[in-house]
PDB file of N, CA and C in Angstrom:
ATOM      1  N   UNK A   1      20.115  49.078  56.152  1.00  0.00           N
ATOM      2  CA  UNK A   1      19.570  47.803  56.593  1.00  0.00           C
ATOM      3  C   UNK A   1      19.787  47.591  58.089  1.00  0.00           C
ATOM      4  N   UNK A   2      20.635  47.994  58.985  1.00  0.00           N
ATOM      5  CA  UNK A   2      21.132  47.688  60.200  1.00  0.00           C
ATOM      6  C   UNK A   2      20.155  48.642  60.788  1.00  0.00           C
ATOM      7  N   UNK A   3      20.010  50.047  60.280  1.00  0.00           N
ATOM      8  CA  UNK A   3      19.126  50.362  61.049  1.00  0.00           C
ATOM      9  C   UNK A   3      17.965  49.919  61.301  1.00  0.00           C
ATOM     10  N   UNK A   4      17.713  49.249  60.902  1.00  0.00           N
ATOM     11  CA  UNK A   4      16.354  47.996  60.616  1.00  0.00           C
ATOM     12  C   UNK A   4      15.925  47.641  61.126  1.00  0.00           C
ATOM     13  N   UNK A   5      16.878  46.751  61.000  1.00  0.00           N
ATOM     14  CA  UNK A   5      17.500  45.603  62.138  1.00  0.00           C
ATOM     15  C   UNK A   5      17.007  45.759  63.245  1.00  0.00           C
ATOM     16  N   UNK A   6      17.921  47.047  63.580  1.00  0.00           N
ATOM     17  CA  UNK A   6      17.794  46.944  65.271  1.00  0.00           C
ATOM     18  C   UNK A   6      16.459  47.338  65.707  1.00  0.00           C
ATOM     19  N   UNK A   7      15.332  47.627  64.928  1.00  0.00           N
ATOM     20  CA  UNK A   7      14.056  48.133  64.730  1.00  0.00           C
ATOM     21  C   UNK A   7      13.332  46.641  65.047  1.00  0.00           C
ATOM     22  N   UNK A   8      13.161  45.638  63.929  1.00  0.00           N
ATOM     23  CA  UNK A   8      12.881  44.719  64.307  1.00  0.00           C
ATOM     24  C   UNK A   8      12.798  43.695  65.837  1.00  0.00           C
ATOM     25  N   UNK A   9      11.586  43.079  65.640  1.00  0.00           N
ATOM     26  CA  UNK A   9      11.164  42.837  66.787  1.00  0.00           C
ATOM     27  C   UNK A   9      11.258  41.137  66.654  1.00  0.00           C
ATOM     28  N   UNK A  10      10.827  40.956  65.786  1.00  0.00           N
ATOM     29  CA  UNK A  10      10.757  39.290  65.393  1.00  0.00           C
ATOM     30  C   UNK A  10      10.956  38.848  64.067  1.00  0.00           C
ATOM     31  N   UNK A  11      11.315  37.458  63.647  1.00  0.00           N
ATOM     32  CA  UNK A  11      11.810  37.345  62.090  1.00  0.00           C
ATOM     33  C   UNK A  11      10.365  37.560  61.785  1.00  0.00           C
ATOM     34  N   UNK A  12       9.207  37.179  62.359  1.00  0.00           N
ATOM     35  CA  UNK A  12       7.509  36.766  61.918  1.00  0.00           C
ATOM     36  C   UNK A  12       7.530  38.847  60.856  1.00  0.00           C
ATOM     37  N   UNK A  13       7.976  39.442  61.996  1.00  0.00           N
ATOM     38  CA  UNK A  13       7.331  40.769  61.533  1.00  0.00           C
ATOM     39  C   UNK A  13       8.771  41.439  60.107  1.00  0.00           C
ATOM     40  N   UNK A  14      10.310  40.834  60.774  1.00  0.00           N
ATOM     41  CA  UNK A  14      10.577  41.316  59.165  1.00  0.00           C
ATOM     42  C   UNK A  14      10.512  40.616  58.153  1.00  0.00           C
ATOM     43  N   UNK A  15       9.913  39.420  57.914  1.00  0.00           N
ATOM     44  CA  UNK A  15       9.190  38.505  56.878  1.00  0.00           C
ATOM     45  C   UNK A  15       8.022  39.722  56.057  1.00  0.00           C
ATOM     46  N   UNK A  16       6.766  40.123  57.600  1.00  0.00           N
ATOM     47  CA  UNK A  16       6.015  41.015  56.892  1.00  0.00           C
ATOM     48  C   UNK A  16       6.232  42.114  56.143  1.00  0.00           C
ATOM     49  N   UNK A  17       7.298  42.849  56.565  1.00  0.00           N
ATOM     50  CA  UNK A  17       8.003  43.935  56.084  1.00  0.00           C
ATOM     51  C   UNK A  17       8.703  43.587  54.889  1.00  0.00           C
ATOM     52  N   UNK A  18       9.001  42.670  54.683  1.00  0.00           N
ATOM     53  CA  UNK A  18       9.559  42.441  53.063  1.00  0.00           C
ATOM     54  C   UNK A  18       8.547  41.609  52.760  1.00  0.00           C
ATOM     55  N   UNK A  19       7.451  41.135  52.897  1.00  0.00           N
ATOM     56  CA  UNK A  19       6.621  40.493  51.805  1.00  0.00           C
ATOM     57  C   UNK A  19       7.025  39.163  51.461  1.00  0.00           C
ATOM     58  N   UNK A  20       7.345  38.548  52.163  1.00  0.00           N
ATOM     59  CA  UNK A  20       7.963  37.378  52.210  1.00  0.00           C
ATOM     60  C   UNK A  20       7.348  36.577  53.084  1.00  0.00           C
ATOM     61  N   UNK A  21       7.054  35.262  52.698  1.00  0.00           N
ATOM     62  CA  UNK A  21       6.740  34.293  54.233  1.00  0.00           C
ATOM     63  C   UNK A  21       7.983  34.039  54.997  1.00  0.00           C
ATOM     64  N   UNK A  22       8.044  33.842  56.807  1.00  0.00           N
ATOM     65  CA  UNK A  22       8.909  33.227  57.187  1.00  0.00           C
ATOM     66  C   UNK A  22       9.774  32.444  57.070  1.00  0.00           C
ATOM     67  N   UNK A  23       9.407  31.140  56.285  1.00  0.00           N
ATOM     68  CA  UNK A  23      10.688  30.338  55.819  1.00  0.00           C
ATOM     69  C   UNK A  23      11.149  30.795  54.333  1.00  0.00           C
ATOM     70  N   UNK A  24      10.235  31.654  53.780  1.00  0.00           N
ATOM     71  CA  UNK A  24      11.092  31.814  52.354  1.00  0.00           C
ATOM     72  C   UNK A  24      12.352  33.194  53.255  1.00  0.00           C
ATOM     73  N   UNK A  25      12.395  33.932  54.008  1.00  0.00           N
ATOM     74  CA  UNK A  25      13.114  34.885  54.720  1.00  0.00           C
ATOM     75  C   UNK A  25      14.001  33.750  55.198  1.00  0.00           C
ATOM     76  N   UNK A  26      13.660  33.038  55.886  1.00  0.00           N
ATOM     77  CA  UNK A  26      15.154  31.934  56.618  1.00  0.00           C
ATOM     78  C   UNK A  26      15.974  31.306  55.414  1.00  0.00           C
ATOM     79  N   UNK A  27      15.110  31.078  54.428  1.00  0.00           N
ATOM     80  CA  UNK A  27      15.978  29.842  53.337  1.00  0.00           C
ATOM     81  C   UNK A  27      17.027  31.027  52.576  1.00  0.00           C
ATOM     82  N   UNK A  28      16.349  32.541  52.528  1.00  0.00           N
ATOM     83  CA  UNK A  28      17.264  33.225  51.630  1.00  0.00           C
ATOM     84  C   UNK A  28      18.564  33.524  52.133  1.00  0.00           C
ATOM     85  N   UNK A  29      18.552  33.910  53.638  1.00  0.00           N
ATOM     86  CA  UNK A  29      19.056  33.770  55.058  1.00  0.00           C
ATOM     87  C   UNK A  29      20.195  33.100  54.696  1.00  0.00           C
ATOM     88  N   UNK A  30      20.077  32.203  54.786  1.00  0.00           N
ATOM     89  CA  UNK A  30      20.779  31.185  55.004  1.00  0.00           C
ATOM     90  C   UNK A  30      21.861  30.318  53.455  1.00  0.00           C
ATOM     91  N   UNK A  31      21.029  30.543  52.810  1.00  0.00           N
ATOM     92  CA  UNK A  31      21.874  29.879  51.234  1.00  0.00           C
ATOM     93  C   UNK A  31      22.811  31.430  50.993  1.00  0.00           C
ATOM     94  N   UNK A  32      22.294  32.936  51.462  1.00  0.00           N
ATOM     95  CA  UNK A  32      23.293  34.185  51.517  1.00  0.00           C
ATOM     96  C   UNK A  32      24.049  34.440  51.939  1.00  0.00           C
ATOM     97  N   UNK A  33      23.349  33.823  53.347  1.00  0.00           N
ATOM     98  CA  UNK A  33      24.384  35.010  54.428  1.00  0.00           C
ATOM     99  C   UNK A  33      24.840  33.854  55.605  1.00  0.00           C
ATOM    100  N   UNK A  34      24.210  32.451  55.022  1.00  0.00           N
ATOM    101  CA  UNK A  34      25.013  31.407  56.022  1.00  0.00           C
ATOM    102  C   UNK A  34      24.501  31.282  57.596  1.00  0.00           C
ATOM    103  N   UNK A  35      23.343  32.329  57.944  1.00  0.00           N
ATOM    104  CA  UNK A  35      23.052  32.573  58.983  1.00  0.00           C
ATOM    105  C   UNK A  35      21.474  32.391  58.904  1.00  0.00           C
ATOM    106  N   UNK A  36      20.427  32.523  59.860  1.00  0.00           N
ATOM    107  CA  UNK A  36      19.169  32.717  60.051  1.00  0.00           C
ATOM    108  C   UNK A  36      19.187  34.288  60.630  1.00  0.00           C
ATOM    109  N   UNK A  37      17.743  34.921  60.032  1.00  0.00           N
ATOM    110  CA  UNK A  37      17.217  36.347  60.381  1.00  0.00           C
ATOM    111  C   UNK A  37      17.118  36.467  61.674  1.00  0.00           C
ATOM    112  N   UNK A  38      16.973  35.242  62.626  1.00  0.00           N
ATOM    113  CA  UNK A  38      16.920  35.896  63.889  1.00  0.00           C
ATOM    114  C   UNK A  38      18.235  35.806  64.956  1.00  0.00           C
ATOM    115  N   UNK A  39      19.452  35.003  63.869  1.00  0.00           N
ATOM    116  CA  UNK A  39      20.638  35.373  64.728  1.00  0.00           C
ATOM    117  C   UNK A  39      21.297  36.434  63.909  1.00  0.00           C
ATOM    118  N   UNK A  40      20.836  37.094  63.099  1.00  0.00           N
ATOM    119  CA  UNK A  40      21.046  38.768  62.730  1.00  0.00           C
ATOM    120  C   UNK A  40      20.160  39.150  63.375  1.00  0.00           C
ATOM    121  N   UNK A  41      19.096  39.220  63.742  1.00  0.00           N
ATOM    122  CA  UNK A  41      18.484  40.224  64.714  1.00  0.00           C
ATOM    123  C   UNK A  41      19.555  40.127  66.038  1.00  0.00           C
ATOM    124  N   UNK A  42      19.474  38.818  66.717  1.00  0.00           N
ATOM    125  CA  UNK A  42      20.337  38.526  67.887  1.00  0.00           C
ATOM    126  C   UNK A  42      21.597  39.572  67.916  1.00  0.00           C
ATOM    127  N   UNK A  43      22.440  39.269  66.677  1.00  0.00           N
ATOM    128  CA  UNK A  43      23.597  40.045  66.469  1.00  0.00           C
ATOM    129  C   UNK A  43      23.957  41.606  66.643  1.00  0.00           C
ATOM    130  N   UNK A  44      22.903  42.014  66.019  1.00  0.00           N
ATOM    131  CA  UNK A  44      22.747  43.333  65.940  1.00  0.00           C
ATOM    132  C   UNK A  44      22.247  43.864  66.991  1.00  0.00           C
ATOM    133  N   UNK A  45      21.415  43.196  68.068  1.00  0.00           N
ATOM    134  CA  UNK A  45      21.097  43.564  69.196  1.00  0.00           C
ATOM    135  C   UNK A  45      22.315  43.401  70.136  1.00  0.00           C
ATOM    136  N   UNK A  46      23.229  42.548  70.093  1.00  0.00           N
ATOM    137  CA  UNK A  46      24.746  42.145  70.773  1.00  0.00           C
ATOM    138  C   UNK A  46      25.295  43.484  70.704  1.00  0.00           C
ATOM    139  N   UNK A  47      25.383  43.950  69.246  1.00  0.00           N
ATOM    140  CA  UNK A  47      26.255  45.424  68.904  1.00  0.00           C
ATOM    141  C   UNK A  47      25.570  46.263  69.284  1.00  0.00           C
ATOM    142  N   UNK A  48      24.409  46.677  69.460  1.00  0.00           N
ATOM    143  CA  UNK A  48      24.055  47.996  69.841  1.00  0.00           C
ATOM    144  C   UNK A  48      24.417  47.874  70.971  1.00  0.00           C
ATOM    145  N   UNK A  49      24.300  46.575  72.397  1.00  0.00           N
ATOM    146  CA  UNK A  49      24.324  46.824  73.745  1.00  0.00           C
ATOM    147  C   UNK A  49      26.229  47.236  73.916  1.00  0.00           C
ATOM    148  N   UNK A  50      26.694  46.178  72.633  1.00  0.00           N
ATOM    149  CA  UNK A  50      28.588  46.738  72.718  1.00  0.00           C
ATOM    150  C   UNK A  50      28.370  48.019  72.967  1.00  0.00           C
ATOM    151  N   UNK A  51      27.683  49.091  71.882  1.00  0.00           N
ATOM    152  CA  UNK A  51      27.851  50.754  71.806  1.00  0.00           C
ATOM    153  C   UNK A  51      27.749  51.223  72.813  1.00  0.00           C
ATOM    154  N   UNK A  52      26.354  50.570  73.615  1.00  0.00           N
ATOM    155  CA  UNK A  52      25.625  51.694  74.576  1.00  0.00           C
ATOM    156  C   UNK A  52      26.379  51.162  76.136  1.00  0.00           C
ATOM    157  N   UNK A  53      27.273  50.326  75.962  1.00  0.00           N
ATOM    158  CA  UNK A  53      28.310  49.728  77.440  1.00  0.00           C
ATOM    159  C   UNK A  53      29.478  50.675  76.920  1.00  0.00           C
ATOM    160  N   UNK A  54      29.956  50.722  76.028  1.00  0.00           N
ATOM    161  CA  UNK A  54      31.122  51.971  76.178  1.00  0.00           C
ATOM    162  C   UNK A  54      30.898  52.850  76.111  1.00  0.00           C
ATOM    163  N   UNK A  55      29.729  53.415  75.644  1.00  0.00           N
ATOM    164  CA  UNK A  55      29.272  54.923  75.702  1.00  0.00           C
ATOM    165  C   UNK A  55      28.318  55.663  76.524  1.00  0.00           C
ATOM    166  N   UNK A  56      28.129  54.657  76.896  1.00  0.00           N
ATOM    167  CA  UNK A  56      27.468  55.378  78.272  1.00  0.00           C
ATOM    168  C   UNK A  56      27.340  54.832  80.053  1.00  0.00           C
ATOM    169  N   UNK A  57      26.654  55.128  80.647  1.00  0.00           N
ATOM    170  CA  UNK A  57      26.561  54.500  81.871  1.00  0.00           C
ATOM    171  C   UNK A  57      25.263  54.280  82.577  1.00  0.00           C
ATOM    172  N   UNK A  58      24.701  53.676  81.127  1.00  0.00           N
ATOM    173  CA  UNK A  58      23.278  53.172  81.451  1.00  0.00           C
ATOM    174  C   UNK A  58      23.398  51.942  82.528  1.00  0.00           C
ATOM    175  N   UNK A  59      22.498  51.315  82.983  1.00  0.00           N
ATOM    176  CA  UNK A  59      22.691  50.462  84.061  1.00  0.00           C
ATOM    177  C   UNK A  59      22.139  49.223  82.744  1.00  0.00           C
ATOM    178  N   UNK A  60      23.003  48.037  83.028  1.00  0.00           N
ATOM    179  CA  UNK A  60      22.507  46.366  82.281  1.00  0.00           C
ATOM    180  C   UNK A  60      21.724  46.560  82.051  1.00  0.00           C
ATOM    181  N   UNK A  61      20.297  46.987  82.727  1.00  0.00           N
ATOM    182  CA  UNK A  61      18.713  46.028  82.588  1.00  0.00           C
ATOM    183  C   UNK A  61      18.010  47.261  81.781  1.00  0.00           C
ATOM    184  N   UNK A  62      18.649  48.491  81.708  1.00  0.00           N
ATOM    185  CA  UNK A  62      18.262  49.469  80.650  1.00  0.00           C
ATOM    186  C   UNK A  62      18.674  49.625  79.482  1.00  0.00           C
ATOM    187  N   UNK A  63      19.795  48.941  79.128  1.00  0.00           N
ATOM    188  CA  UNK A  63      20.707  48.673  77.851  1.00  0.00           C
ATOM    189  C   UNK A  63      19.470  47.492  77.591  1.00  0.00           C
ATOM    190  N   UNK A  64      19.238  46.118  78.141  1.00  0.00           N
ATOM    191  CA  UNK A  64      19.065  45.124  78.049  1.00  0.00           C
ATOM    192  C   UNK A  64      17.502  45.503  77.144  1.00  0.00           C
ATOM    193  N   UNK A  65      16.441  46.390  78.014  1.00  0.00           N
ATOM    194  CA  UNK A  65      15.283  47.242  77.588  1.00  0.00           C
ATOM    195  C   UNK A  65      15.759  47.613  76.184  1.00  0.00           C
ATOM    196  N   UNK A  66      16.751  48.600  75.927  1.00  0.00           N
ATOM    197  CA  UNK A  66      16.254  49.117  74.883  1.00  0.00           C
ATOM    198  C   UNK A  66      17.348  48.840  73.440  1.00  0.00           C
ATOM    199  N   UNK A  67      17.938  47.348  73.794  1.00  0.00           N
ATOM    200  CA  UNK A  67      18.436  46.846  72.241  1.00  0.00           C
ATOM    201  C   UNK A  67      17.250  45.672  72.439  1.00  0.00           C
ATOM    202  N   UNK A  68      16.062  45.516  73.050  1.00  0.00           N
ATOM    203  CA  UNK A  68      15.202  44.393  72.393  1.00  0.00           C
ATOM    204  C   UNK A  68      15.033  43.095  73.268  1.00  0.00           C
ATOM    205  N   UNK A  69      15.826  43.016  74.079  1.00  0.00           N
ATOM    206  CA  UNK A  69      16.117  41.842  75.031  1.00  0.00           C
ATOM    207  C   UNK A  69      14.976  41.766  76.033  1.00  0.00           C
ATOM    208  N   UNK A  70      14.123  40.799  75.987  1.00  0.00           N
ATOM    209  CA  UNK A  70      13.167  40.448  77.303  1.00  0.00           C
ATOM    210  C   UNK A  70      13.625  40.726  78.895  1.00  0.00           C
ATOM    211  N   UNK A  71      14.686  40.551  79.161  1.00  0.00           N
ATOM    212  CA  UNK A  71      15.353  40.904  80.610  1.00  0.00           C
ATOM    213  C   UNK A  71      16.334  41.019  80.114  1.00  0.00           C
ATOM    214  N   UNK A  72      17.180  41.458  81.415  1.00  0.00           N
ATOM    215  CA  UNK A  72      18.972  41.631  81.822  1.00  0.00           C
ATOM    216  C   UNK A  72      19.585  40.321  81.989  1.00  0.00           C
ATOM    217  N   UNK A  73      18.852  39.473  81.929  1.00  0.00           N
ATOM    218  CA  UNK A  73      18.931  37.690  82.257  1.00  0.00           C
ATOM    219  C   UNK A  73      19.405  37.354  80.198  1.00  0.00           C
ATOM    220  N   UNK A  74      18.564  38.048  79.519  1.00  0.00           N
ATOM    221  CA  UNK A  74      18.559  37.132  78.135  1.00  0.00           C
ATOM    222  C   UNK A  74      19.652  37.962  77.850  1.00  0.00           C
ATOM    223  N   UNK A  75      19.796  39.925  78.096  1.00  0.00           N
ATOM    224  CA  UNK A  75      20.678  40.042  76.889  1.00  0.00           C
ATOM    225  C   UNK A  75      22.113  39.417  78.146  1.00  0.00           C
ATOM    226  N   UNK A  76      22.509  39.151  78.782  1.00  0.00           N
ATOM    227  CA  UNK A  76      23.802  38.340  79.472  1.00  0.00           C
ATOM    228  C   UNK A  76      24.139  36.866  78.725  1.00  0.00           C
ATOM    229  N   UNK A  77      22.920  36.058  78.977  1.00  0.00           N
ATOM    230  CA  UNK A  77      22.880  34.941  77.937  1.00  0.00           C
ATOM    231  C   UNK A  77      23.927  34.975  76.373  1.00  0.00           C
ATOM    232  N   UNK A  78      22.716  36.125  75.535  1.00  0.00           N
ATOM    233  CA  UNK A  78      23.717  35.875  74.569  1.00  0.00           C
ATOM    234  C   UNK A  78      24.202  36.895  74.073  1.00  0.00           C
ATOM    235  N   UNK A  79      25.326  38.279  75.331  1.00  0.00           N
ATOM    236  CA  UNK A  79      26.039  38.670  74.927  1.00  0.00           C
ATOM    237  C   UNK A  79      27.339  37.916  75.204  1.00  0.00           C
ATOM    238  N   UNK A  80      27.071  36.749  76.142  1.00  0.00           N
ATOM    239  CA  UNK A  80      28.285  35.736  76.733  1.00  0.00           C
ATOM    240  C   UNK A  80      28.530  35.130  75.762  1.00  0.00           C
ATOM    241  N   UNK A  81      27.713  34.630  75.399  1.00  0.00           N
ATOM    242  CA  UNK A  81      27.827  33.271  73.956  1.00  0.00           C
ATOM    243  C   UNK A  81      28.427  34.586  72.736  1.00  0.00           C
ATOM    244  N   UNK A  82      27.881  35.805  72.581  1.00  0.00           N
ATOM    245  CA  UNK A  82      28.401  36.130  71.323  1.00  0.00           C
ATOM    246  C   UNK A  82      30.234  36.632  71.756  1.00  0.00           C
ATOM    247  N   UNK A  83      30.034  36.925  73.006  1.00  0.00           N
ATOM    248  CA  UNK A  83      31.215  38.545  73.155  1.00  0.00           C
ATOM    249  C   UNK A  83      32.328  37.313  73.838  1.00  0.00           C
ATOM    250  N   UNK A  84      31.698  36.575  74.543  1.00  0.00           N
ATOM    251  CA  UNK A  84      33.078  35.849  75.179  1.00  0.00           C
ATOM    252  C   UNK A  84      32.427  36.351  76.967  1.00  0.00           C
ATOM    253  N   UNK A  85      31.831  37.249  77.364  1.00  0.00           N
ATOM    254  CA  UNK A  85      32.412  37.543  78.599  1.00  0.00           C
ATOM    255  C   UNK A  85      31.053  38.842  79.195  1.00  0.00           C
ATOM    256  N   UNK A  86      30.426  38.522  80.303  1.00  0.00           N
ATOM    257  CA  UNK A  86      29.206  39.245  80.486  1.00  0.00           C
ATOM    258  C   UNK A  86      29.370  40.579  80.402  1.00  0.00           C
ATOM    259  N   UNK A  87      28.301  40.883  80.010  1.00  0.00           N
ATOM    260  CA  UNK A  87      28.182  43.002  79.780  1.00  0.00           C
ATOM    261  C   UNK A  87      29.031  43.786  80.666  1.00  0.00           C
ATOM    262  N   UNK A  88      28.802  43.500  82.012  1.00  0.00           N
ATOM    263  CA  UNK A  88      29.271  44.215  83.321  1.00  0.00           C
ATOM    264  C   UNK A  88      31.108  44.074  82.646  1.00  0.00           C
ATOM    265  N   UNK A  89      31.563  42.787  82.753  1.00  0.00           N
ATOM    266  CA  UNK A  89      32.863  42.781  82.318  1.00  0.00           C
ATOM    267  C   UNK A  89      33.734  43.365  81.435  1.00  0.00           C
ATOM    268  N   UNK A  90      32.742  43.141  79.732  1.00  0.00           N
ATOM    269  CA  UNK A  90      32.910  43.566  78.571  1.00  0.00           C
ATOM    270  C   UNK A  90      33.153  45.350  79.211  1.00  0.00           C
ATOM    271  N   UNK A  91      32.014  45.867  79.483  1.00  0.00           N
ATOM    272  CA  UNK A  91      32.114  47.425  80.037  1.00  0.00           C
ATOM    273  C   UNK A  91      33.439  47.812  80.563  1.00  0.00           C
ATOM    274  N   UNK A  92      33.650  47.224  82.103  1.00  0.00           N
ATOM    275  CA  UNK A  92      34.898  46.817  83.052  1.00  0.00           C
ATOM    276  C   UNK A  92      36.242  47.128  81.861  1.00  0.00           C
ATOM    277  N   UNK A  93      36.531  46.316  81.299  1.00  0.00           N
ATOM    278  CA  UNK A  93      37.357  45.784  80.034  1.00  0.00           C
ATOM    279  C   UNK A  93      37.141  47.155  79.054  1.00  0.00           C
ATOM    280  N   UNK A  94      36.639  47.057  78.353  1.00  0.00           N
ATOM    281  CA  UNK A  94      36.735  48.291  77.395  1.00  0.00           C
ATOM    282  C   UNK A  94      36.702  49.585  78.248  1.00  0.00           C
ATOM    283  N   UNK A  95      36.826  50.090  79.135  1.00  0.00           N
ATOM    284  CA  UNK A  95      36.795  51.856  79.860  1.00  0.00           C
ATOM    285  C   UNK A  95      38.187  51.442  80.158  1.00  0.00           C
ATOM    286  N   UNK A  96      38.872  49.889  80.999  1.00  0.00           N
ATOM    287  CA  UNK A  96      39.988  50.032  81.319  1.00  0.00           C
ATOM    288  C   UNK A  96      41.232  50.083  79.912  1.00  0.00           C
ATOM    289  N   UNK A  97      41.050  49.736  78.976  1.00  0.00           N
ATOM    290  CA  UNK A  97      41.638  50.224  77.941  1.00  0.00           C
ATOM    291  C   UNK A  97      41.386  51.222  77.266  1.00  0.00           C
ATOM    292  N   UNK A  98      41.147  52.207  77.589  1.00  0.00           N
ATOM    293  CA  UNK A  98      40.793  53.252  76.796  1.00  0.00           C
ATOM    294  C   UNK A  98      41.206  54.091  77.904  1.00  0.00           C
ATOM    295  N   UNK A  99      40.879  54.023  78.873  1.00  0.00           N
ATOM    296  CA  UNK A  99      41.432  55.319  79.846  1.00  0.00           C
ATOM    297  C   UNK A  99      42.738  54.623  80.516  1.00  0.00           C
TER     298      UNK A  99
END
């Protein structure tokens, strides 16, 4: 399922993909998993950019490209709100504990 996920583009299109209308996908969402489909999309796009900031040395706005994020402006937005602390930092922070 996560690999999915991070496939997904909008709740509109994984509604289509399961055969479901949009709000019947949010209501199941939500009475399940306590959350809406597009702050699991959000989420899962948060974690892939976590992976690809410690594992590699892609630059922000190419991480930002390719977990789904419209700019280097949105995924900062809400990797702050999810992680606590902007990408550049989070990166900064995790290489200095590890090495």
């Amino acid at each position: 399922l996560v690999a999915q996920i991070s496939t997904i583009v909008s709740v509109e299109e994984w509604a289509a993909r399961t055969g479901v209308s949009r709000r019947v996908l949010e209501r199941r969402f939500q009475s399940s998993l306590g959350r809406s489909p597009h702050a699991m999309i959000q989420h899962e796009r948060v974690e892939r950019a976590k992976s690809l900031l410690t594992t590699t040395d892609l630059a922000v706005g190419i991480i930002a490209e390719r977990c789904g994020f419209q700019s280097n402006e949105r995924l900062t937005v809400n990797f702050r709100e999810s992680v606590g602390v902007p990408p550049a930092t989070y990166r900064r922070d995790s290489r200095a504990k590890s090495g």
